[in-house]
C-alpha atoms as a PDB file:
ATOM      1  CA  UNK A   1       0.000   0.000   0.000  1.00  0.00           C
ATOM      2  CA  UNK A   2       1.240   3.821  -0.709  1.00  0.00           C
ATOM      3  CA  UNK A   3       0.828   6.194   1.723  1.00  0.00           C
ATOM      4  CA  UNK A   4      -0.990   9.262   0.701  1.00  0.00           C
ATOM      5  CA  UNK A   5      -0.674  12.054   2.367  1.00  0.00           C
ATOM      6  CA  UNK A   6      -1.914  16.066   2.499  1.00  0.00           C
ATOM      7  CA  UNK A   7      -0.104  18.164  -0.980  1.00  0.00           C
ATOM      8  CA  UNK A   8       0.849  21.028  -1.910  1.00  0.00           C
ATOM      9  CA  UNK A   9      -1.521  23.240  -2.776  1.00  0.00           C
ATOM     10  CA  UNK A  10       0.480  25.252  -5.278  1.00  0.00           C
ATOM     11  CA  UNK A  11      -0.294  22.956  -7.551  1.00  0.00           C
ATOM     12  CA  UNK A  12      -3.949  24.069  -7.576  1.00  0.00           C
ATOM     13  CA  UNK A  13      -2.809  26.753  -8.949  1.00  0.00           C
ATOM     14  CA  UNK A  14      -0.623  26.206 -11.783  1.00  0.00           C
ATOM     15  CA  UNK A  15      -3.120  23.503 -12.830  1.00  0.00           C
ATOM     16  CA  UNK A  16      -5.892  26.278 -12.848  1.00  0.00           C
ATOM     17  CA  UNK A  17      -3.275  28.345 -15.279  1.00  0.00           C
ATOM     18  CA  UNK A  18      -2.612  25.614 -16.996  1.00  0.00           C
ATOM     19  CA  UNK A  19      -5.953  25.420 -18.463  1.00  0.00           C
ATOM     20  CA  UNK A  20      -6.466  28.934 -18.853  1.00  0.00           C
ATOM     21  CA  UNK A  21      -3.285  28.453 -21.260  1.00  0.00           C
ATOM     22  CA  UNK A  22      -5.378  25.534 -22.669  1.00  0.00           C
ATOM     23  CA  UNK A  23      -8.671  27.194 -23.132  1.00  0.00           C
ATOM     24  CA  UNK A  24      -6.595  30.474 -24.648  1.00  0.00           C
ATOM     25  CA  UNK A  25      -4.524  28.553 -27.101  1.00  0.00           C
ATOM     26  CA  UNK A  26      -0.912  30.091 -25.164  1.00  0.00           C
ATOM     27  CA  UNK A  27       1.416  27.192 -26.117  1.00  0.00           C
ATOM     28  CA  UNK A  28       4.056  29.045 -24.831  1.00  0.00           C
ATOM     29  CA  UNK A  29       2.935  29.112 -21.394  1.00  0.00           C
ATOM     30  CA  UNK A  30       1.940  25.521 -21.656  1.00  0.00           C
ATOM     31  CA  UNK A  31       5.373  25.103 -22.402  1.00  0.00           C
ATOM     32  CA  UNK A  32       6.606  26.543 -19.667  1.00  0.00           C
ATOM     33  CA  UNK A  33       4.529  24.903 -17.501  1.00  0.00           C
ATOM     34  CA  UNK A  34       5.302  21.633 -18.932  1.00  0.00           C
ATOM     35  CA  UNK A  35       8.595  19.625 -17.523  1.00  0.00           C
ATOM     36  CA  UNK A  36      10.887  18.776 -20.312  1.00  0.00           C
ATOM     37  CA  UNK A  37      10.179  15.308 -19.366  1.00  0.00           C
ATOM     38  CA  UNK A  38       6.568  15.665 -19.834  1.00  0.00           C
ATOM     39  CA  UNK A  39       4.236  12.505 -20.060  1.00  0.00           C
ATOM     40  CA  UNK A  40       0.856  11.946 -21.122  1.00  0.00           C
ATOM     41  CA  UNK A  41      -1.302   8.773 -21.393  1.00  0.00           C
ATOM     42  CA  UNK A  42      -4.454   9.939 -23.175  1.00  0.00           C
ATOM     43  CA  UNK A  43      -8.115   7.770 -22.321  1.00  0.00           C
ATOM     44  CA  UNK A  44      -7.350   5.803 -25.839  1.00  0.00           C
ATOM     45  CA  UNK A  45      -4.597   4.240 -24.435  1.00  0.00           C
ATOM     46  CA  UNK A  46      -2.296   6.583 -26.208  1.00  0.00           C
ATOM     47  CA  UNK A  47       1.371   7.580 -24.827  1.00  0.00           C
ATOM     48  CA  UNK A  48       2.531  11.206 -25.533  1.00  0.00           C
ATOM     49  CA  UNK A  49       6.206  11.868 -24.361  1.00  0.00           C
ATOM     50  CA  UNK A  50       8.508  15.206 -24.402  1.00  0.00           C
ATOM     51  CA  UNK A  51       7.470  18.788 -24.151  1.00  0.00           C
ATOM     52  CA  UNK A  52       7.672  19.155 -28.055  1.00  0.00           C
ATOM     53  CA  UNK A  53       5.619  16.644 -28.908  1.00  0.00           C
ATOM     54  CA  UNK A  54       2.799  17.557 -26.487  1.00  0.00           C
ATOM     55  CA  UNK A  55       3.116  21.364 -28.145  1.00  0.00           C
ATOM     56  CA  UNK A  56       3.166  20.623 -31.472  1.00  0.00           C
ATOM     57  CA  UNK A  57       0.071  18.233 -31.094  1.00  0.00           C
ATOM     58  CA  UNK A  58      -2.004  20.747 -29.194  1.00  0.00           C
ATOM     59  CA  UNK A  59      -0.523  23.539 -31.865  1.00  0.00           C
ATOM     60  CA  UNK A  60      -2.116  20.646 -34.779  1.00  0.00           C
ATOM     61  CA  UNK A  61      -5.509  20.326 -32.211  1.00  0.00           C
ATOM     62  CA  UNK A  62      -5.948  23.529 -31.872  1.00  0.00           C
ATOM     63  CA  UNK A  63      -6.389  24.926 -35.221  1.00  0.00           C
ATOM     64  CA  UNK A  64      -8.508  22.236 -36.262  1.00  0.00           C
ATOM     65  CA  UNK A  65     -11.093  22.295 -33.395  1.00  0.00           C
ATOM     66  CA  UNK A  66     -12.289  24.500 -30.160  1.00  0.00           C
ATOM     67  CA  UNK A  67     -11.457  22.410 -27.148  1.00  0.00           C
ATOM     68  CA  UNK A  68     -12.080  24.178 -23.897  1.00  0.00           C
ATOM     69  CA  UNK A  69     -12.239  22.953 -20.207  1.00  0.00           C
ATOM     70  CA  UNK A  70     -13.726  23.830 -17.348  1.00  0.00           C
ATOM     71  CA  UNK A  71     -12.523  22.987 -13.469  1.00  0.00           C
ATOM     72  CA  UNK A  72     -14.941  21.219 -11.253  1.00  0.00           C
ATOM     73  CA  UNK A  73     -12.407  20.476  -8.074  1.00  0.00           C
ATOM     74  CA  UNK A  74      -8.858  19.448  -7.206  1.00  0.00           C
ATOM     75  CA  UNK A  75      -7.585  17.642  -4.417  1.00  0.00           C
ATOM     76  CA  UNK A  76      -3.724  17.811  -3.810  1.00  0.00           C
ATOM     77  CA  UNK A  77      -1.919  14.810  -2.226  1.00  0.00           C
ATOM     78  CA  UNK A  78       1.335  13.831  -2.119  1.00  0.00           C
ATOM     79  CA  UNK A  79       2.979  10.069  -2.442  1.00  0.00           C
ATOM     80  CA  UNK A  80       5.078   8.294  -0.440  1.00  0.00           C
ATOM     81  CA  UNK A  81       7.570   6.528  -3.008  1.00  0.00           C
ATOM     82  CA  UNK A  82      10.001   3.595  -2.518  1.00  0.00           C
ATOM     83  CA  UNK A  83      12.461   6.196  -1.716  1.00  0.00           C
ATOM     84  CA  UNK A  84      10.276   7.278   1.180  1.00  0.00           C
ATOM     85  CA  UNK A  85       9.827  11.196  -0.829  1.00  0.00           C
ATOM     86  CA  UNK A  86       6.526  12.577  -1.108  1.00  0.00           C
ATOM     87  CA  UNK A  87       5.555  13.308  -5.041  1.00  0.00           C
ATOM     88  CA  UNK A  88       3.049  15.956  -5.645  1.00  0.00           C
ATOM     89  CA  UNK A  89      -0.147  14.804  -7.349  1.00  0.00           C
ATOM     90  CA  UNK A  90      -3.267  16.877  -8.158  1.00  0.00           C
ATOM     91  CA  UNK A  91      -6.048  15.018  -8.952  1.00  0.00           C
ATOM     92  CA  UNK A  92      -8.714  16.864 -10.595  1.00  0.00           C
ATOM     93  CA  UNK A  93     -12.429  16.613 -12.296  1.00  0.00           C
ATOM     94  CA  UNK A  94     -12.915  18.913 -15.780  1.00  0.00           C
ATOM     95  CA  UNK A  95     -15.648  19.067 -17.902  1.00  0.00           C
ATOM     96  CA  UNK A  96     -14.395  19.344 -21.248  1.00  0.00           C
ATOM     97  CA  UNK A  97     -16.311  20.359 -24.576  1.00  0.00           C
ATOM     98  CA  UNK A  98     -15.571  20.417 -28.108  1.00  0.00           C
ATOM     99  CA  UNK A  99     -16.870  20.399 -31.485  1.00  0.00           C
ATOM    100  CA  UNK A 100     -15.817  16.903 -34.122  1.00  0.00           C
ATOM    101  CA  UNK A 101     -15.498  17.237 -37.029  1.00  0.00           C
ATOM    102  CA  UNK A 102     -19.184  16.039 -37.890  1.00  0.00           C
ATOM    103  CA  UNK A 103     -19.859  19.099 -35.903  1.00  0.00           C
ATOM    104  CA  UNK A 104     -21.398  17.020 -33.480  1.00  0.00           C
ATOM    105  CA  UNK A 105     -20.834  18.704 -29.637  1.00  0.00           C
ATOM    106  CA  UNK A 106     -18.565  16.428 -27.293  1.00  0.00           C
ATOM    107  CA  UNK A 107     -19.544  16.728 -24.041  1.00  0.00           C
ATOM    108  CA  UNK A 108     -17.060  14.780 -21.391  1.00  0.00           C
ATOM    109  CA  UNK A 109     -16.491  14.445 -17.604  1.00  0.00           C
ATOM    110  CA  UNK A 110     -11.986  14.399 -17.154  1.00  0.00           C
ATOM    111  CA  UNK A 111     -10.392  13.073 -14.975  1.00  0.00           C
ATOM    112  CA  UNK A 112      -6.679  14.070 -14.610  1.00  0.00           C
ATOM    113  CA  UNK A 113      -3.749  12.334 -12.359  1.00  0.00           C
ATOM    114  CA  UNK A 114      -1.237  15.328 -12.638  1.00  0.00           C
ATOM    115  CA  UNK A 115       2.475  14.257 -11.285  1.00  0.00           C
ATOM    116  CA  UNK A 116       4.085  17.876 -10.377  1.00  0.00           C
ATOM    117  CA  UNK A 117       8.518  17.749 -10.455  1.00  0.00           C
ATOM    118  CA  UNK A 118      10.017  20.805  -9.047  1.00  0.00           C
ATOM    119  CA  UNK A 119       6.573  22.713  -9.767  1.00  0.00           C
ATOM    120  CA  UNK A 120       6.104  22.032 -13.083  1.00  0.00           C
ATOM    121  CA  UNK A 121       3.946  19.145 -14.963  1.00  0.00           C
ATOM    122  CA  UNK A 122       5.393  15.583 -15.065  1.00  0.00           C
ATOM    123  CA  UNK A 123       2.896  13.425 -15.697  1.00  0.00           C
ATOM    124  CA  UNK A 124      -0.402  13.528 -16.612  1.00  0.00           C
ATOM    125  CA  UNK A 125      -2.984  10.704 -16.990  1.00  0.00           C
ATOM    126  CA  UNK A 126      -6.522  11.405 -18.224  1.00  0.00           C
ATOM    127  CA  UNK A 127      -9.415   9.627 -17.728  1.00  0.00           C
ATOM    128  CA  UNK A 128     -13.192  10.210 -19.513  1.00  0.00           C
ATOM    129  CA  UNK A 129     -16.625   9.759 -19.537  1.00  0.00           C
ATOM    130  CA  UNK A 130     -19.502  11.118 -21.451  1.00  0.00           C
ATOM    131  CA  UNK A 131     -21.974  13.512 -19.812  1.00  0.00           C
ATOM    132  CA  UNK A 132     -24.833  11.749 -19.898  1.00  0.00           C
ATOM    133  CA  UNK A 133     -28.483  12.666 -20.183  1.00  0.00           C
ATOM    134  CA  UNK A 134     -30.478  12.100 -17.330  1.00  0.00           C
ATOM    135  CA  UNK A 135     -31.884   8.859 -18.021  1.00  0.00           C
ATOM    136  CA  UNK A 136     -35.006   6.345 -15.575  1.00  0.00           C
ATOM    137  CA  UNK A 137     -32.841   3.531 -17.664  1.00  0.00           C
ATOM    138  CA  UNK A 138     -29.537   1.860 -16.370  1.00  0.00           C
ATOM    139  CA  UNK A 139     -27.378  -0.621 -18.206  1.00  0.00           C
ATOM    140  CA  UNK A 140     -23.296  -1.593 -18.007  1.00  0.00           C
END
């Protein structure tokens, strides 16, 4: 078992300007945000690794389509690792919207397991679900 523990909440913030940078197309401070070791595993299954790759596909994304996300909450917590140092985390819930290119309106719930390295963004993995209408029916 890992020990979690209270974070830093710092991290609430850069995440909340880290969107902002999203929802504004600012690469650059995306960039800057990012560590140069950034990760991302995408909901697909997908594996996006290095700063400039995460840039130039958001750069591609963005001029192509309107993504924009919205911040429900954030809890901070930190890790124990194997080492016995406490990583920063941010877990957070996001709605996100868009437009396909049917211009059919995406409507999702995100998830997003954010690993913070000397205050910048490590890791992130994303998790999704649709929004849902509000349904009497129920099926897995």
């Amino acid at each position: 078992m890992t020990p979690i523990v209270a974070g830093d909440l710092s991290t609430q913030e850069v995440w909340l300007k880290y969107i902002d940078a999203h929802n504004n197309r600012d690469l650059e401070t995306i960039a800057l945000i990012n560590h140069e070791d950034w990760i991302g595993y995408t909901p697909d299954g997908s594996v996006v690794k290095g700063n400039d790759t995460h840039i130039e596909i958001l750069d591609n994304w963005f001029k192509t389509s309107n993504p924009n996300w919205k911040v429900k909450w954030m809890i901070a917590n930190g890790v124990v690792n194997n080492d016995g140092e406490v990583e920063q985390y941010l877990t957070t819930a996001n709605d996100f919207s868009d437009i396909d290119s049917n211009g059919t309106e995406i409507k999702e719930h995100n998830i997003h397991d954010i690993l913070f390295v000397n205050g910048k963004i490590k890791k992130i993995t994303v998790y999704k679900r649709a929004i849902a209408d509000e349904t009497s029916e129920f099926s897995y």
